[in-house]
Protein backbone atom coordinates (compact mmCIF):
# COMPACT_ATOMS: atom_id res chain seq x y z
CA UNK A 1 0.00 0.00 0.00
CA UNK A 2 1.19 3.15 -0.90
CA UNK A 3 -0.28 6.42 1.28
CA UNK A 4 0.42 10.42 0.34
CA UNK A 5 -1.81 13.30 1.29
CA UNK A 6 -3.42 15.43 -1.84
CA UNK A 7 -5.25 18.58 -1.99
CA UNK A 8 -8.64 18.69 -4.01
CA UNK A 9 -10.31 22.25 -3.07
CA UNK A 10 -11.74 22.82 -7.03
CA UNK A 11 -13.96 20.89 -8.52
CA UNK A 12 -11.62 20.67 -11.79
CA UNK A 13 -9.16 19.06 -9.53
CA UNK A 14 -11.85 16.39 -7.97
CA UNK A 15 -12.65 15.59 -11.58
CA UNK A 16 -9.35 15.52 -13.15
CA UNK A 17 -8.30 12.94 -10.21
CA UNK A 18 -11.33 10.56 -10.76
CA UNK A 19 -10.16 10.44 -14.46
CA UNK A 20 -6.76 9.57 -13.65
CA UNK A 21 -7.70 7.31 -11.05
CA UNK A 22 -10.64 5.27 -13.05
CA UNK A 23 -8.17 4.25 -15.41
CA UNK A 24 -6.53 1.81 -13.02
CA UNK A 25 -8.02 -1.39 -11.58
CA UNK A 26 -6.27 -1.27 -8.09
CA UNK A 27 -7.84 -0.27 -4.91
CA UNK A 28 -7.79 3.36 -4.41
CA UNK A 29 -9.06 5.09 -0.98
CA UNK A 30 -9.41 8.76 -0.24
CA UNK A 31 -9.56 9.38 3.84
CA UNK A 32 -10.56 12.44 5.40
CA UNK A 33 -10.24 12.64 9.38
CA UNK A 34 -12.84 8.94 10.03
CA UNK A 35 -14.41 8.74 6.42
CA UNK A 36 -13.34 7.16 3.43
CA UNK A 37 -14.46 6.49 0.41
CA UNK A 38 -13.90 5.36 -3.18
CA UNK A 39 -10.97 7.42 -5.07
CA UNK A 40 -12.70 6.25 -8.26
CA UNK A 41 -15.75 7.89 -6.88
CA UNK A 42 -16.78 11.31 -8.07
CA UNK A 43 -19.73 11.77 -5.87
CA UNK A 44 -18.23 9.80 -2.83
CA UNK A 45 -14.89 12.66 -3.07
CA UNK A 46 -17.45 15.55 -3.44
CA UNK A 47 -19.04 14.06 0.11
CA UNK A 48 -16.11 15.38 1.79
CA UNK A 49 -14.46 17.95 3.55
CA UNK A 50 -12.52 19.29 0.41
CA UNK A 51 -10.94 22.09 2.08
CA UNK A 52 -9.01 20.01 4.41
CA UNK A 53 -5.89 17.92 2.92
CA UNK A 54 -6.89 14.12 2.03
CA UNK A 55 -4.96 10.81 2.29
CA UNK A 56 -4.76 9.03 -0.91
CA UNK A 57 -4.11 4.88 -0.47
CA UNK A 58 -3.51 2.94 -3.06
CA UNK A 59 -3.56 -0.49 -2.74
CA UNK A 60 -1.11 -1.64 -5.36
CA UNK A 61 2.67 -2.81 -5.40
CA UNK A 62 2.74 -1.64 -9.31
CA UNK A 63 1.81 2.03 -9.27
CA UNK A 64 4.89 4.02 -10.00
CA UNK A 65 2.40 5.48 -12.94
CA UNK A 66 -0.09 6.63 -10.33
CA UNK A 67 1.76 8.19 -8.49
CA UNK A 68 3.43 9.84 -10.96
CA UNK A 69 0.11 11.12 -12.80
CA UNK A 70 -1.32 12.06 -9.04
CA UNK A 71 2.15 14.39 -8.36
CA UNK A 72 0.12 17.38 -9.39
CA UNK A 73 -2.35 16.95 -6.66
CA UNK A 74 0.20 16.13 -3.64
CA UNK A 75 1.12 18.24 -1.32
């Protein structure tokens, strides 16, 4: 598993990450404070606190690519 907090405070940024993140197959998690919910999820990322920073996990031990595409929302 591989963890690193984001920032998503637009809505173009919520959107852009669902489209990166849809195009893999692995488990992806997005945890704010005690929720979590689906990183694939477009609707389950607008249910939370976006003004807050967010824990990505990705449940993958090949995703070098991820992480790469998802630099732009890391903080």
């Amino acid at each position: 598993m591989v963890s690193m907090k984001v920032s998503l405070e637009k809505s173009q940024n919520v959107k852009r990450f669902v489209s990166i993140t849809q195009e893999y197959g692995c488990e992806i998690l997005l945890r704010s404070g005690k929720y979590v919910v689906d990183g694939k999820s477009i609707l389950g990322i607008f249910s939370l606190d976006l003004s807050k920073p967010l824990t990505v996990e990705i449940f993958s031990d090949d995703c070098d690519e991820l992480i790469e595409k998802l630099a732009e929302f890391r903080l």
